[in-house]
Protein backbone atom coordinates (compact mmCIF):
# COMPACT_ATOMS: atom_id res chain seq x y z
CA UNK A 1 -13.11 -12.22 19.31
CA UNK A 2 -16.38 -11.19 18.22
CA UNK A 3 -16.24 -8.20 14.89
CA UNK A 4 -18.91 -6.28 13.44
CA UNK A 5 -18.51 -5.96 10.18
CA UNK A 6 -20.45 -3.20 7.83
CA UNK A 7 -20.50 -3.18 4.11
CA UNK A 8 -20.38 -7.60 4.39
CA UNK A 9 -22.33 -7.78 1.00
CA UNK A 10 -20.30 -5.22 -1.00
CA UNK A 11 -17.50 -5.32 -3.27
CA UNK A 12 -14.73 -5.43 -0.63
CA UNK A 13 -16.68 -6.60 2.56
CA UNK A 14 -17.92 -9.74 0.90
CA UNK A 15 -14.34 -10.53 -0.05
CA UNK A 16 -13.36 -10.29 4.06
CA UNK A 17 -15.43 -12.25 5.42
CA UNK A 18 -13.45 -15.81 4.67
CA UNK A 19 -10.33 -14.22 6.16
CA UNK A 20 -12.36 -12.90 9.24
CA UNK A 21 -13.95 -16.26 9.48
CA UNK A 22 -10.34 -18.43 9.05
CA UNK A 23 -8.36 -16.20 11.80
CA UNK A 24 -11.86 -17.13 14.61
CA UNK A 25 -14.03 -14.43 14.77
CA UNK A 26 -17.42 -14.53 15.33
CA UNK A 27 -18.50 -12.15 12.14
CA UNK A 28 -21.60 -10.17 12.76
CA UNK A 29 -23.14 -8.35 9.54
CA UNK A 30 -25.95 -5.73 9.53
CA UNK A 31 -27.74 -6.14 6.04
CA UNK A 32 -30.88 -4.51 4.59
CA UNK A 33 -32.06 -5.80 1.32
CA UNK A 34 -30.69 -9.51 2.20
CA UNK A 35 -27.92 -11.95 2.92
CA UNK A 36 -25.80 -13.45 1.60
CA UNK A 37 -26.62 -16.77 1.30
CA UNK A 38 -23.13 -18.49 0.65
CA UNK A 39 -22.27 -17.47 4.55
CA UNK A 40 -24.06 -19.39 7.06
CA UNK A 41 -20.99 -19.40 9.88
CA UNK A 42 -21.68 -15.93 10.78
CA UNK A 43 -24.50 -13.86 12.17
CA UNK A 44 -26.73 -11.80 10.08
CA UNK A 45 -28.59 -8.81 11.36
CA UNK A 46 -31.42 -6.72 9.26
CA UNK A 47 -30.59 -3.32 10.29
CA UNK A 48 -30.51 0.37 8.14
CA UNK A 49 -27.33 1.81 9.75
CA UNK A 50 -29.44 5.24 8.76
CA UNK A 51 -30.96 4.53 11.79
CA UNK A 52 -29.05 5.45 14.98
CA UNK A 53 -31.07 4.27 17.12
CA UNK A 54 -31.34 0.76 15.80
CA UNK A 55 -27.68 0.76 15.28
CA UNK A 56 -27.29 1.99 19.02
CA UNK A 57 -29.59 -1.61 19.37
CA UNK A 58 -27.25 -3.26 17.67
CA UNK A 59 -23.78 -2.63 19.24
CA UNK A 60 -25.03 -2.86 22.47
CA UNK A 61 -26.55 -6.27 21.47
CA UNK A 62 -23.98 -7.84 19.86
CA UNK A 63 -21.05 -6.31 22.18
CA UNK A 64 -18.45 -6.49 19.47
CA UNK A 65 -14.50 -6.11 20.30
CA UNK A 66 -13.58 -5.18 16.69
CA UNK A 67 -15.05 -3.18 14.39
CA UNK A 68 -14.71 -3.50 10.36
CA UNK A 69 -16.69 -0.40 8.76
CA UNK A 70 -16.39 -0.81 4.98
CA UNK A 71 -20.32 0.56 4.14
CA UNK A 72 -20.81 3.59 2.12
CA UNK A 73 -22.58 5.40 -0.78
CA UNK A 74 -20.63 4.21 -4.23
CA UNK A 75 -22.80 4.03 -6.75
CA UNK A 76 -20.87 5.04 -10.01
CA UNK A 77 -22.80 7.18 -11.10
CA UNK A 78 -22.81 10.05 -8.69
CA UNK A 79 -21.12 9.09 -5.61
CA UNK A 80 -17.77 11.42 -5.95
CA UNK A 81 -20.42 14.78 -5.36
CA UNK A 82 -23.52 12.72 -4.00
CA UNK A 83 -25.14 14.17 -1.06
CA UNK A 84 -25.22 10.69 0.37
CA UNK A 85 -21.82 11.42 1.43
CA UNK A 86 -22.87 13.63 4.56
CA UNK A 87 -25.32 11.14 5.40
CA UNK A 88 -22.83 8.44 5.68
CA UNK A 89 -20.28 10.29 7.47
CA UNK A 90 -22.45 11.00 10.50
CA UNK A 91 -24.17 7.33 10.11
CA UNK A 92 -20.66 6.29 10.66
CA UNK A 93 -19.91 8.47 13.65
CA UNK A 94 -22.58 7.20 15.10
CA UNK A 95 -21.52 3.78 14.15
CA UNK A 96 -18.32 4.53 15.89
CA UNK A 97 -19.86 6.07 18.76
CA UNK A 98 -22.19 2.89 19.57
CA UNK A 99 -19.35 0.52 18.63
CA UNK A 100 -17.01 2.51 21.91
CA UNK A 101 -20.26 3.13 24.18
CA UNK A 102 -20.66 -0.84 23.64
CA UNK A 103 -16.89 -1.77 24.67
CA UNK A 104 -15.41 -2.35 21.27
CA UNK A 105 -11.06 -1.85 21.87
CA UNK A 106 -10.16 -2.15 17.62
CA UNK A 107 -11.80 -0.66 14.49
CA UNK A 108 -10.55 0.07 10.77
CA UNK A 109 -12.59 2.40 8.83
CA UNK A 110 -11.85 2.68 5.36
CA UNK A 111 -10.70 5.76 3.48
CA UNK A 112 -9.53 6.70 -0.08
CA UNK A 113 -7.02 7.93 -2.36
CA UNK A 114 -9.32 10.85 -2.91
CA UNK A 115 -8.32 12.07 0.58
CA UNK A 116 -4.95 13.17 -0.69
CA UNK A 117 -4.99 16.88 -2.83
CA UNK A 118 -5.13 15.86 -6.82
CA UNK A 119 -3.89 18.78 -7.59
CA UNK A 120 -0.04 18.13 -5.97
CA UNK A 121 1.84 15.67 -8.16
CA UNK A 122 4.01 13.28 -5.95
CA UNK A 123 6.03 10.14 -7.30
CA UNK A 124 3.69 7.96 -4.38
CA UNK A 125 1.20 9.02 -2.03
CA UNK A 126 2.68 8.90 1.72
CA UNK A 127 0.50 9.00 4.64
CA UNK A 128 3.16 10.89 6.50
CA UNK A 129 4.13 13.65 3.87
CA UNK A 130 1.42 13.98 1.50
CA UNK A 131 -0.75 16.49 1.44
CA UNK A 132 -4.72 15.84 2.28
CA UNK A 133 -6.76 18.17 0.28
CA UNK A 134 -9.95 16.50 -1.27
CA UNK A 135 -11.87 18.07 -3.91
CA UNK A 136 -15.18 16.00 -4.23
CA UNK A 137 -18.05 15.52 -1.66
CA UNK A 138 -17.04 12.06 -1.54
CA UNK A 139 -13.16 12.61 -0.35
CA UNK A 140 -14.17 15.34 1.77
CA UNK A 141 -17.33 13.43 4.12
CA UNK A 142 -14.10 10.11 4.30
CA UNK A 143 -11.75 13.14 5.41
CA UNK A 144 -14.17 14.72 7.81
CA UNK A 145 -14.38 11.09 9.10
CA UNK A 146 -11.39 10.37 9.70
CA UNK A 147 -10.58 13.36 11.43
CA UNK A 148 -13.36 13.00 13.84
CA UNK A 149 -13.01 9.58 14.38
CA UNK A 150 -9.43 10.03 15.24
CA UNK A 151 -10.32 12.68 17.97
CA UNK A 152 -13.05 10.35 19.26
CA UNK A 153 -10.37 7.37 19.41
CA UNK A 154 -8.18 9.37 21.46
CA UNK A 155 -10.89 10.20 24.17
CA UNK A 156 -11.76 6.67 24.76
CA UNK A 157 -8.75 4.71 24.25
CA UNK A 158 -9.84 2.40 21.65
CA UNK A 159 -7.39 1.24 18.83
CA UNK A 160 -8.18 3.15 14.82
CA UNK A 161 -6.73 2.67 12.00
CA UNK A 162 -7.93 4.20 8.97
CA UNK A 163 -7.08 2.61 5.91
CA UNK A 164 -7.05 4.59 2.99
CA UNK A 165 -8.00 2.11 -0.58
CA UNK A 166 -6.89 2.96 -3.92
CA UNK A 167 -8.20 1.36 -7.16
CA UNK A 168 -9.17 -1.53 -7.44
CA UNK A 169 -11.10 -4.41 -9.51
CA UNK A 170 -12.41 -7.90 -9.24
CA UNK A 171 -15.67 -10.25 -9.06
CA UNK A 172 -19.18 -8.43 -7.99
CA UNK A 173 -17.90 -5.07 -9.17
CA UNK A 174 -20.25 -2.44 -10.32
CA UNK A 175 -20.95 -2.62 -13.99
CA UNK A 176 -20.34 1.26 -14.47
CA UNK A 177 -16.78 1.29 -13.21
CA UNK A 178 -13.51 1.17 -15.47
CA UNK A 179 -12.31 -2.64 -15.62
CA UNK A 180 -16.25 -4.21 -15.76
CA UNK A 181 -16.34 -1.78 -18.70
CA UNK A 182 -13.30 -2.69 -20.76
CA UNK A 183 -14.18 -6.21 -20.03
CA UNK A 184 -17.67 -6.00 -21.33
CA UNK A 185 -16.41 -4.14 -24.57
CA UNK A 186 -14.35 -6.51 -25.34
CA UNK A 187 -15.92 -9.82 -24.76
CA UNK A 188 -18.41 -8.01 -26.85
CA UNK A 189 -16.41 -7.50 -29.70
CA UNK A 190 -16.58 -3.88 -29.25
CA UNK A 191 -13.24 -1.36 -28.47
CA UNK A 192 -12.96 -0.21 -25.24
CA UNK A 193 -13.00 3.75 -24.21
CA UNK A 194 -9.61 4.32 -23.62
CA UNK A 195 -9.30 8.14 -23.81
CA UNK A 196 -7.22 8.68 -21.07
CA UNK A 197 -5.13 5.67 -21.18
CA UNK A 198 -1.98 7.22 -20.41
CA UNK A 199 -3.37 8.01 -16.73
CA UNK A 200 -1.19 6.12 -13.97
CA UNK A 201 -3.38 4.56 -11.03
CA UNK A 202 -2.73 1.89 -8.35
CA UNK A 203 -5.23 -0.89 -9.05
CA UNK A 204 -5.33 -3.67 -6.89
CA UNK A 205 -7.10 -7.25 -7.49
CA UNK A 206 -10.15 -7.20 -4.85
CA UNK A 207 -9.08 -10.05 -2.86
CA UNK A 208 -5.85 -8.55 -1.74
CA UNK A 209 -7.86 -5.27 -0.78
CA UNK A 210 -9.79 -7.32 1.62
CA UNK A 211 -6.77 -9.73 2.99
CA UNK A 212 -5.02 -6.09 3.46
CA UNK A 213 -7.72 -4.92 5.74
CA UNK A 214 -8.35 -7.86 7.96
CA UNK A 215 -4.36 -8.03 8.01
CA UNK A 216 -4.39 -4.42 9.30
CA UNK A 217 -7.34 -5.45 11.97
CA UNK A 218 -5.17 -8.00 13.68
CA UNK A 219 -2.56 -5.28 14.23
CA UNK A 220 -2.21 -2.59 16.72
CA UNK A 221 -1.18 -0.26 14.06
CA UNK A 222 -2.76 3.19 14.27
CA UNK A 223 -3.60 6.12 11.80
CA UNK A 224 -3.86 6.53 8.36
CA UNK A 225 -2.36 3.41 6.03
CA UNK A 226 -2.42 2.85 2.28
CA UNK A 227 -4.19 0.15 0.91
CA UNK A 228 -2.72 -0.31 -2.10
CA UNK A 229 -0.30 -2.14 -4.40
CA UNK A 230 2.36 0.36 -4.50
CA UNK A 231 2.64 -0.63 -8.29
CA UNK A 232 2.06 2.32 -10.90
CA UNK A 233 0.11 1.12 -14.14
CA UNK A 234 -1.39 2.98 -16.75
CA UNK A 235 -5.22 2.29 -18.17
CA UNK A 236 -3.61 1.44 -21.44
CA UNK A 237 -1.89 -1.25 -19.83
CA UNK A 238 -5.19 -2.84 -17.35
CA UNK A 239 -6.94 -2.61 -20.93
CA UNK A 240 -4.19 -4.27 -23.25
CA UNK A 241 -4.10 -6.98 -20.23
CA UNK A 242 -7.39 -7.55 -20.44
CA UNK A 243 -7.50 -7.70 -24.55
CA UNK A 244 -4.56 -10.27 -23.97
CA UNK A 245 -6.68 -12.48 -21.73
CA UNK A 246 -10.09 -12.37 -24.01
CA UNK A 247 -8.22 -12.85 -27.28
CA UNK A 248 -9.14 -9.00 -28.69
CA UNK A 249 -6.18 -7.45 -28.44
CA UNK A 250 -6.83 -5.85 -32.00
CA UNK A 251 -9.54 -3.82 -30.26
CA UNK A 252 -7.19 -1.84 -28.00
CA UNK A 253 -5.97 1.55 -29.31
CA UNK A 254 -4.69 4.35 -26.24
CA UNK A 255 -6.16 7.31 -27.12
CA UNK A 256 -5.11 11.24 -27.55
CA UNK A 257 -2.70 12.50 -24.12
CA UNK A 258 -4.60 13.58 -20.94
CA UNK A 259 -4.41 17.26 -20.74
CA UNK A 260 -6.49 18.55 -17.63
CA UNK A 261 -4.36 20.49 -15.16
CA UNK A 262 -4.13 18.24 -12.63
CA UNK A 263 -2.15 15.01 -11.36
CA UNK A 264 -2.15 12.38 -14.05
CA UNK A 265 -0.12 9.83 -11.25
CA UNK A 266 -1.91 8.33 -7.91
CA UNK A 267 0.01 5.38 -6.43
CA UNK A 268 0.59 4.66 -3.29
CA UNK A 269 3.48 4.79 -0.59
CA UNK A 270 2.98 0.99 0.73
CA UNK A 271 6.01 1.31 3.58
CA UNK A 272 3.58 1.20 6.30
CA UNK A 273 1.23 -1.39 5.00
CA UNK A 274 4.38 -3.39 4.48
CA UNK A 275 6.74 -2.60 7.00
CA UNK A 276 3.96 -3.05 10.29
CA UNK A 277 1.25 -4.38 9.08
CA UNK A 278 3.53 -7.29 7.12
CA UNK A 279 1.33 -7.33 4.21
CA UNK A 280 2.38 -7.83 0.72
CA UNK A 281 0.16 -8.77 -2.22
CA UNK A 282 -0.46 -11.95 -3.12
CA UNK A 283 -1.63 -11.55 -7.25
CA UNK A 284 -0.04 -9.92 -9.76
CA UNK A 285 -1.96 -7.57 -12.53
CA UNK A 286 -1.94 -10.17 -14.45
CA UNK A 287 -3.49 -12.93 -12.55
CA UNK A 288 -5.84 -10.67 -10.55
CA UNK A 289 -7.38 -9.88 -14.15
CA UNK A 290 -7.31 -13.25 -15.41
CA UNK A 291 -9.79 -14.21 -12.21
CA UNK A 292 -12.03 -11.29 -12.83
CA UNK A 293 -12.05 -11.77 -16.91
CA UNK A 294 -13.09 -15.46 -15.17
CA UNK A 295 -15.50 -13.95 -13.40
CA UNK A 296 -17.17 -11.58 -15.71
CA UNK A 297 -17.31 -13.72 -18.87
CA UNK A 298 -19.37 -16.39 -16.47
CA UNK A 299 -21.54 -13.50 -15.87
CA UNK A 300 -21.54 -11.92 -19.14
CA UNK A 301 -22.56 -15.62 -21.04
CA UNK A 302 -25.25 -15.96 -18.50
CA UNK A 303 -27.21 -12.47 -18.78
């Protein structure tokens, strides 16, 4: 089995690529500023998947059977409303396009919880029942994808699933998001933000993101599936962790109620995810933090 993989050098993808490489596959990995250098059994391939032509090139030279599209625009800062968004959505048809025209049969493309409407508040997210109703650039290009990729599934006969991700944390995360923050802050001495503490997400440890997915891949399952714990937990609670792990638990105070008009709960409906793809996590909060506190204070006593 021979799997293209996009994204290999991210947060998630880099994470895959031992459990792509343990079930046999021959990985392939488009990259653009450069490699990574702790993977030499797989192929590496310099190539802008901007470019549609050279990402034509590359389908129809590697001839791939799966497909594992993970790249995107997610820098902190902007990406929810970026206009990046609509660039990567048709980058990614295109990907999907080349991947069919060069014989590929399986793909997962990933989603997000941003898909679903924020606006509707539901004990968990289903796939099934929920409704899909995004309200930033970013939810709506993933949604737009999905739909079209869907249709163009159909047409050829090749196997999608699209797997929706949730929150998550771990190792090579971007400084600006929530967890690298409360972890800096407090191996700094320094309190954490915690002004809207008493939100409820489904945060998952990185590594089980990325078993999730290549689980999925070595299914037939179709359609949309949560990637996700299916465990609510508030921010209070991923920050008074985190103080318990680092020793600073006097630096952790929730602060004042959320108030905004809108759902204060996302966690996932996991049936499917459990039920066919036979995937359960394999770290708890707890010791998913305790590996990324690892992780961080390494890189935080080095800088």
């Amino acid at each position: 089995m021979r799997i293209l993989v996009t994204g290999a050098t991210g947060f998630i993808g880099r994470q895959t690529l031992p459990f792509l490489l343990d079930k046999g596959f021959e990985v392939h990995a488009p990259y653009v500023r450069k490699p990574l250098e702790e993977f030499r059994d797989l192929t590496w391939h310099r190539v802008d998947l901007m470019n549609a032509e050279n990402t034509d090139e590359l389908c129809c030279k590697i001839r791939a059977t799966h497909l594992l599209h993970l790249a995107w625009y997610v820098n902190p800062k902007d990406y929810k409303n970026s206009t990046e968004n609509e660039r990567w959505r048709e980058a990614s048809l295109g990907l999907f396009d080349s991947f069919i025209k060069s014989g590929g049969t399986r793909a997962v493309m990933i989603g997000t919880a941003m898909e679903y409407d924020p606006n509707v508040y539901q004990d968990k997210l289903s796939e099934l029942a929920s409704p899909i109703a995004p309200d930033t650039r970013y939810g709506i290009a993933k949604n737009e994808t999905r739909i079209a990729a869907a249709r163009r599934a159909k047409e050829s006969g090749v196997s999608l699933s699209w797997g929706r991700v949730f929150n998550l944390y771990g190792p090579y995360e971007a400084p600006g998001r929530l967890v690298p923050n409360i972890i800096y802050s407090l191996l700094s001495g320094e309190k954490p933000n915690l002004s809207q503490g008493d939100l409820i997400y489904d945060y998952s440890y990185v590594l089980d993101i990325a078993g999730a997915l290549v689980a999925l891949l070595d299914t037939d399952v179709s359609g949309e599936v949560n990637i996700a714990s299916g465990k609510p937990v508030s921010l209070h609670e991923i920050a008074t962790t985190v103080a318990e792990i680092t020793g600073a638990q006097e630096l952790v105070d929730i602060g004042p109620p959320h108030i905004e008009n809108r759902s204060v709960r996302v966690v996932a409906n996991v049936e499917r995810l459990q039920m066919e793809v036979g995937w359960t996590p394999k770290f708890t909060l707890r010791q998913g933090l305790e590996e990324t506190v690892r992780w961080w204070r390494n890189h935080f006593l080095r800088a």
